[in-house]
Protein backbone atom coordinates (compact mmCIF):
# COMPACT_ATOMS: atom_id res chain seq x y z
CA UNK A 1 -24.15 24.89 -22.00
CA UNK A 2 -23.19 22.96 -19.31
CA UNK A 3 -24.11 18.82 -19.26
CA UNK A 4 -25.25 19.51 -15.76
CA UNK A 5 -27.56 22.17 -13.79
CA UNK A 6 -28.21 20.93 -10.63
CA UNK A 7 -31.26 22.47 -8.46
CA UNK A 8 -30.56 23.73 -4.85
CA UNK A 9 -31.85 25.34 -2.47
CA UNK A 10 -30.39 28.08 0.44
CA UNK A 11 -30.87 26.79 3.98
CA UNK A 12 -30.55 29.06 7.14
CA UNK A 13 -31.46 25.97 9.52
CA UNK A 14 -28.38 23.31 10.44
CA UNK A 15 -28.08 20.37 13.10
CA UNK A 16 -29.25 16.79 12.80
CA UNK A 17 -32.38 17.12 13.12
CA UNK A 18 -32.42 20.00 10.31
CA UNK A 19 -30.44 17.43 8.32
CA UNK A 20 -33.11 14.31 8.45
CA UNK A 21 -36.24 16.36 7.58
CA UNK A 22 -33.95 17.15 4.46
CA UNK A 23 -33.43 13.97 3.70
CA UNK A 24 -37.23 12.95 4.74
CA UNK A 25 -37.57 15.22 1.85
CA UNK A 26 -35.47 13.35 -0.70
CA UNK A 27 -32.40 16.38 -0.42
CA UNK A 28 -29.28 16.42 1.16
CA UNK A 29 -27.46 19.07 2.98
CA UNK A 30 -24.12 20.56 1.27
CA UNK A 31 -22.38 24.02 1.49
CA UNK A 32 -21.49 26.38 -1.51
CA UNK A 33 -17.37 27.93 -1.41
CA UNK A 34 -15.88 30.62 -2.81
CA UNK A 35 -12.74 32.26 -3.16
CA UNK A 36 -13.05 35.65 -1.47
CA UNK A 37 -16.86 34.78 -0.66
CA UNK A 38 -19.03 33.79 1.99
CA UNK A 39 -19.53 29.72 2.46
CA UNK A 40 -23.47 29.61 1.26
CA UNK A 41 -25.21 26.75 2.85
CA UNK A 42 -27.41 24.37 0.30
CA UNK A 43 -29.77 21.84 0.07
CA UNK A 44 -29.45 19.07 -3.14
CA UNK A 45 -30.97 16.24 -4.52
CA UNK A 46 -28.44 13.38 -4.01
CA UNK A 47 -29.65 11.68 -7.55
CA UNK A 48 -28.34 14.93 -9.20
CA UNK A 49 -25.07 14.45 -7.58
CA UNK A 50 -25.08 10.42 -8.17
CA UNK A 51 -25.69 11.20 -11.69
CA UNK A 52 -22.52 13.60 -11.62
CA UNK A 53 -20.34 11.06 -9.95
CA UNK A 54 -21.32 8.32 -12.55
CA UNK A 55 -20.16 10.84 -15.55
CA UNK A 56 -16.96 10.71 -17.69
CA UNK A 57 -15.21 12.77 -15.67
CA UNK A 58 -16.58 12.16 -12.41
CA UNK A 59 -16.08 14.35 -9.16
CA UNK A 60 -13.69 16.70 -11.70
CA UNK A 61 -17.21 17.14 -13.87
CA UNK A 62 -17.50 21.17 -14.12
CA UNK A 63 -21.17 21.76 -13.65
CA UNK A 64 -24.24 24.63 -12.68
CA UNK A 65 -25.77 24.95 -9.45
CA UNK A 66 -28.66 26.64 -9.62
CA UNK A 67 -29.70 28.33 -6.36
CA UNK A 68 -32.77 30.37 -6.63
CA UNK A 69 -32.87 31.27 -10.31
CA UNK A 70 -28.76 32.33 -10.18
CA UNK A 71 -26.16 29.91 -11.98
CA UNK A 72 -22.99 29.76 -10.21
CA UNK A 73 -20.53 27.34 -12.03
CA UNK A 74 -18.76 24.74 -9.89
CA UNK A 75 -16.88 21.56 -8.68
CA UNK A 76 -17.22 18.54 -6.57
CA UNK A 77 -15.38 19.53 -3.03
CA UNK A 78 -15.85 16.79 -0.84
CA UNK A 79 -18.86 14.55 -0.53
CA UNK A 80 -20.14 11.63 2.15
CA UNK A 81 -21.32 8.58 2.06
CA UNK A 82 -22.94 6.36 4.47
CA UNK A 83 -20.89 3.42 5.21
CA UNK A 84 -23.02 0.29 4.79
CA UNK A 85 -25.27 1.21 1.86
CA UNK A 86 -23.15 4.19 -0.03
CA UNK A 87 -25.96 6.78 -0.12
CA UNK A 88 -24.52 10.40 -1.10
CA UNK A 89 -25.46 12.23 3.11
CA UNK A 90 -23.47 15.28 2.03
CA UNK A 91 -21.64 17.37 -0.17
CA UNK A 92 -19.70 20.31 -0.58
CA UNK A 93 -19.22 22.56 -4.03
CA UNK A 94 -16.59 24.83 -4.73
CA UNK A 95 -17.35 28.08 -7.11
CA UNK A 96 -14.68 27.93 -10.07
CA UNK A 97 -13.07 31.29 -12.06
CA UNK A 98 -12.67 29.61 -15.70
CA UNK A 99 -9.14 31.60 -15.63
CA UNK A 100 -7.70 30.01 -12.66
CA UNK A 101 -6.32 26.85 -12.16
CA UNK A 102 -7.35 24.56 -9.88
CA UNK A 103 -5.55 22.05 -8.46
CA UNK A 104 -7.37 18.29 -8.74
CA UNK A 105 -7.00 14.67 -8.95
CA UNK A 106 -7.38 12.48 -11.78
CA UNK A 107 -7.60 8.91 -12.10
CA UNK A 108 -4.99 7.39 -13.67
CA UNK A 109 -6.61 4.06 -16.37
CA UNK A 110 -4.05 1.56 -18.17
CA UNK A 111 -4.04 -0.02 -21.09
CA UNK A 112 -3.22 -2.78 -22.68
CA UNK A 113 -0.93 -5.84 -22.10
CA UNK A 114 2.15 -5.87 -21.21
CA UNK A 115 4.95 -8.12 -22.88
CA UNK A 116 6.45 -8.93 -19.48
CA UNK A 117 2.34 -10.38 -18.63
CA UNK A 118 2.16 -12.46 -22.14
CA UNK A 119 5.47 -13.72 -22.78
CA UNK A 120 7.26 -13.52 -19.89
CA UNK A 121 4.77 -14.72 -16.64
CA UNK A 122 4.82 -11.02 -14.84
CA UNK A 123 1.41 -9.74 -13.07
CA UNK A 124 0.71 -5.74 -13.40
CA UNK A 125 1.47 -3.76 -10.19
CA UNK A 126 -0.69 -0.59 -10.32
CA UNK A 127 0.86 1.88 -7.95
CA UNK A 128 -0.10 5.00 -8.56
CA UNK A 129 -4.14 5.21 -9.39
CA UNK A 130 -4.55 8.59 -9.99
CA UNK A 131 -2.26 12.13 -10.01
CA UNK A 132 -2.34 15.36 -8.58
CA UNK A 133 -2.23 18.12 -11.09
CA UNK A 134 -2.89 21.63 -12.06
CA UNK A 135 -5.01 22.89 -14.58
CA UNK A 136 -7.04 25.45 -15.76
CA UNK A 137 -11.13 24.08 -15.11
CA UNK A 138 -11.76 23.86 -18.74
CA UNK A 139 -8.32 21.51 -19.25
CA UNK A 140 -8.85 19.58 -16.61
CA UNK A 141 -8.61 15.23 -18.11
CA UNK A 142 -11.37 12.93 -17.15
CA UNK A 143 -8.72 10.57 -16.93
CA UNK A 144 -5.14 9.88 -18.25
CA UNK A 145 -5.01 6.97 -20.28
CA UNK A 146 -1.65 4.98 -20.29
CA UNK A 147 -0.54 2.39 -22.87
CA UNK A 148 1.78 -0.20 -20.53
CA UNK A 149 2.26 -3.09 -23.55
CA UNK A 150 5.50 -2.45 -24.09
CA UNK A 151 6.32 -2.77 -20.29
CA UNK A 152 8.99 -6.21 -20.07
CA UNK A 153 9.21 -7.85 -17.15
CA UNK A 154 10.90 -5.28 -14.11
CA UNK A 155 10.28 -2.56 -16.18
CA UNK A 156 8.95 0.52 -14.52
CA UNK A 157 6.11 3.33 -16.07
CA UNK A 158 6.99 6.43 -14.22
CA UNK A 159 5.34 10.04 -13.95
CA UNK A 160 7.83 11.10 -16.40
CA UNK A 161 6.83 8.43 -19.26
CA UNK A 162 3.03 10.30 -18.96
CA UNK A 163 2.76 12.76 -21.98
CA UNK A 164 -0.05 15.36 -20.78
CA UNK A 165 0.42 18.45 -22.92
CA UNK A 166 1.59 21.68 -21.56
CA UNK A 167 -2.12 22.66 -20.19
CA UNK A 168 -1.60 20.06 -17.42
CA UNK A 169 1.23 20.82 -14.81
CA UNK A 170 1.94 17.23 -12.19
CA UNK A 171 2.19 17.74 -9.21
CA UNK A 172 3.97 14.89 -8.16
CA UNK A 173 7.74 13.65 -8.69
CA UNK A 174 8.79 12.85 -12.21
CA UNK A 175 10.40 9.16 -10.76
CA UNK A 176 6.72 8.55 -9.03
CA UNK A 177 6.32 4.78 -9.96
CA UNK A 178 2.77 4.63 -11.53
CA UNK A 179 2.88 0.82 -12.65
CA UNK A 180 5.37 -2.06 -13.03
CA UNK A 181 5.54 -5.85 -14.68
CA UNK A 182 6.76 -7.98 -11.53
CA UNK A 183 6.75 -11.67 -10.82
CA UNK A 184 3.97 -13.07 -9.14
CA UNK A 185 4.65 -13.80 -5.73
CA UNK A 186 4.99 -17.18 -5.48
CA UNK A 187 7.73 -17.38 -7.99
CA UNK A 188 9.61 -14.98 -5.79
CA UNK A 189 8.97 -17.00 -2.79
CA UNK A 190 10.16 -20.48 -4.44
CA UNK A 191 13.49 -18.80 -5.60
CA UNK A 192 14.25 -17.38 -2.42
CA UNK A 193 14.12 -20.95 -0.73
CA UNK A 194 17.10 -22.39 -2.00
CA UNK A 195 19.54 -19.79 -1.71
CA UNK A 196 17.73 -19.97 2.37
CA UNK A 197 17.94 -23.37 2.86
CA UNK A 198 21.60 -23.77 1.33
CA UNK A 199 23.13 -21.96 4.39
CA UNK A 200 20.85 -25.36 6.55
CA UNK A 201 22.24 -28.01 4.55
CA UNK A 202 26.23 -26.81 5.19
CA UNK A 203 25.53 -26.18 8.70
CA UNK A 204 23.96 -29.85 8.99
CA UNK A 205 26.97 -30.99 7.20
CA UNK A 206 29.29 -29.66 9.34
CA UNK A 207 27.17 -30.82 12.77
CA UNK A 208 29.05 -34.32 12.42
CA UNK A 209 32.14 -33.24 12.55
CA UNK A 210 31.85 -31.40 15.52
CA UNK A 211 30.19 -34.12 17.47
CA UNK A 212 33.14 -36.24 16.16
CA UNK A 213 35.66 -34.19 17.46
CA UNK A 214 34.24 -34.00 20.80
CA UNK A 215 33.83 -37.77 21.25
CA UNK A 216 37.60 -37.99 20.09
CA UNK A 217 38.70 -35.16 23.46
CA UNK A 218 36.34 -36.90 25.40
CA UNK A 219 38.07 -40.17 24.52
CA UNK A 220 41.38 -38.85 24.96
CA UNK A 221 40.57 -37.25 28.62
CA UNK A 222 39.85 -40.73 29.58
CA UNK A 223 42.68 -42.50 28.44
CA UNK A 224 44.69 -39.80 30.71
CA UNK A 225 43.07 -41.03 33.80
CA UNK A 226 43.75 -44.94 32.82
CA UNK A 227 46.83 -46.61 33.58
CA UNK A 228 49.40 -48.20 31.34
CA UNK A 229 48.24 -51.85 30.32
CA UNK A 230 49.75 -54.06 33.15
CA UNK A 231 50.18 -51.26 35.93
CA UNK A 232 48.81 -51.51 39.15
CA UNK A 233 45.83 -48.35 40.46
CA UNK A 234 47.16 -46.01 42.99
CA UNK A 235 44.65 -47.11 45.77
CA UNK A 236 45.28 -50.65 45.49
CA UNK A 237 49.29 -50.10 45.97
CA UNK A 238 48.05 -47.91 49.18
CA UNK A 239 46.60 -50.77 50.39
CA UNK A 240 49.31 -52.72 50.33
CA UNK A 241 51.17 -50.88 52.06
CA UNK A 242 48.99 -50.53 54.72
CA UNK A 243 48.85 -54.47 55.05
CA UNK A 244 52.26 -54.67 55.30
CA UNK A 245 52.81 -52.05 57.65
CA UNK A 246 49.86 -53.89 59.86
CA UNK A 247 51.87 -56.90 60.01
CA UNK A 248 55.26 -55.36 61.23
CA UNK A 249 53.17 -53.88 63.99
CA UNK A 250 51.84 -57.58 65.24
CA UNK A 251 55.32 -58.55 64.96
């Protein structure tokens, strides 16, 4: 026997206003799929569904819906909830065959502490929550429980590490990264900030310099234009020649 047998009803009617005498009545709409069968619109109390979502294994619970008297064993599609408050507004079931797999997601749950957290200052990245996998319904994990302390610090768990038995085929990338022990991230920061500011300090260092060697050009430029201690300035030997030649002229 199943854990769960959930009540629902067949409904010809759809549209908004279909939908909010349903829930006037405490239901919610949903619709019934099958492989090679015709979608079956339902009507479900959202409590029974809550309930299901609450469970061990969660939207991957296997369960009855009972429409009318006939049992029709199924799984969690899709459901909706309303934004603000999280009531269930909808939800979709999918007819299982017990002898084909299914393909599903799992959440993924660590455990314990890692060395690289206790004795070495790391924090726990958790990548990858849950996997994609394929399984028969019966096989299919309420959730895959991995032990991380032995994780050191910049060690990495991958898909690969995850020992699932040969019921359960990933489908995901064996070098999928699911967690890893990292630094926090203001350690990271503060180590980075000398090797930034070294490249500052040299170019400060150097600044000096090249201010000193332009004062020294700009010095040298003017000593080009002055004349030799003792020598006389171009325009003032003009001018005495000019005198001079003045004076022959009164003559």
């Amino acid at each position: 026997m199943p854990e769960f047998v959930v009540p629902a009803e067949s409904r010809s009617e759809t549209g908004k206003n279909v939908n909010r005498r349903l829930r006037s009545r405490g239901l919610i709409p949903g619709v019934l799929y099958g492989t090679g069968k015709a979608a079956v619109p339902v009507a479900v109390s959202p409590r029974e569904i809550g309930a299901i979502l609450k469970s061990a294994s969660g939207e991957n619970t296997l369960f009855d819906l009972d429409l009318g008297g006939t049992r029709r064993r199924v799984i969690l599609k899709e459901f909706q909830r309303e934004p603000l408050r999280g009531q269930l507004l909808h939800a979709d079931f999918y007819e299982v065959a017990l002898d084909k797999a299914l393909e599903v997601k799992v959440p993924i749950e660590l455990e314990g502490v890692p060395v690289g957290v206790k004795l070495e200052g790391g924090i726990v990245d958790f990548v990858t929550r849950e996997l994609e996998v394929e399984c028969l319904p019966a096989d299919i994990p309420a959730k895959i429980v991995v032990d991380i302390s032995h994780l050191e610090l910049g060690k990495h768990l991958r898909v690969s590490d995850l020992k699932l038995g040969d019921k359960v085929k990933v489908l995901v990338g064996p070098d999928v990264v699911v967690a890893h022990v990292v630094l926090p991230r203001a350690e990271v920061a503060a180590e980075a900030a000398p090797a930034e500011a070294a490249p500052t300090e040299e170019a400060a260092a150097a600044e000096p310099e090249v201010i000193k060697k332009g004062k020294a050009e700009a010095a040298e430029g003017e000593a080009e234009e002055k004349p030799e201690k003792g020598g006389r300035p171009e325009k003032a030997e003009k001018k005495d020649k000019k005198d001079k030649k003045d004076k022959k002229e009164r003559k």
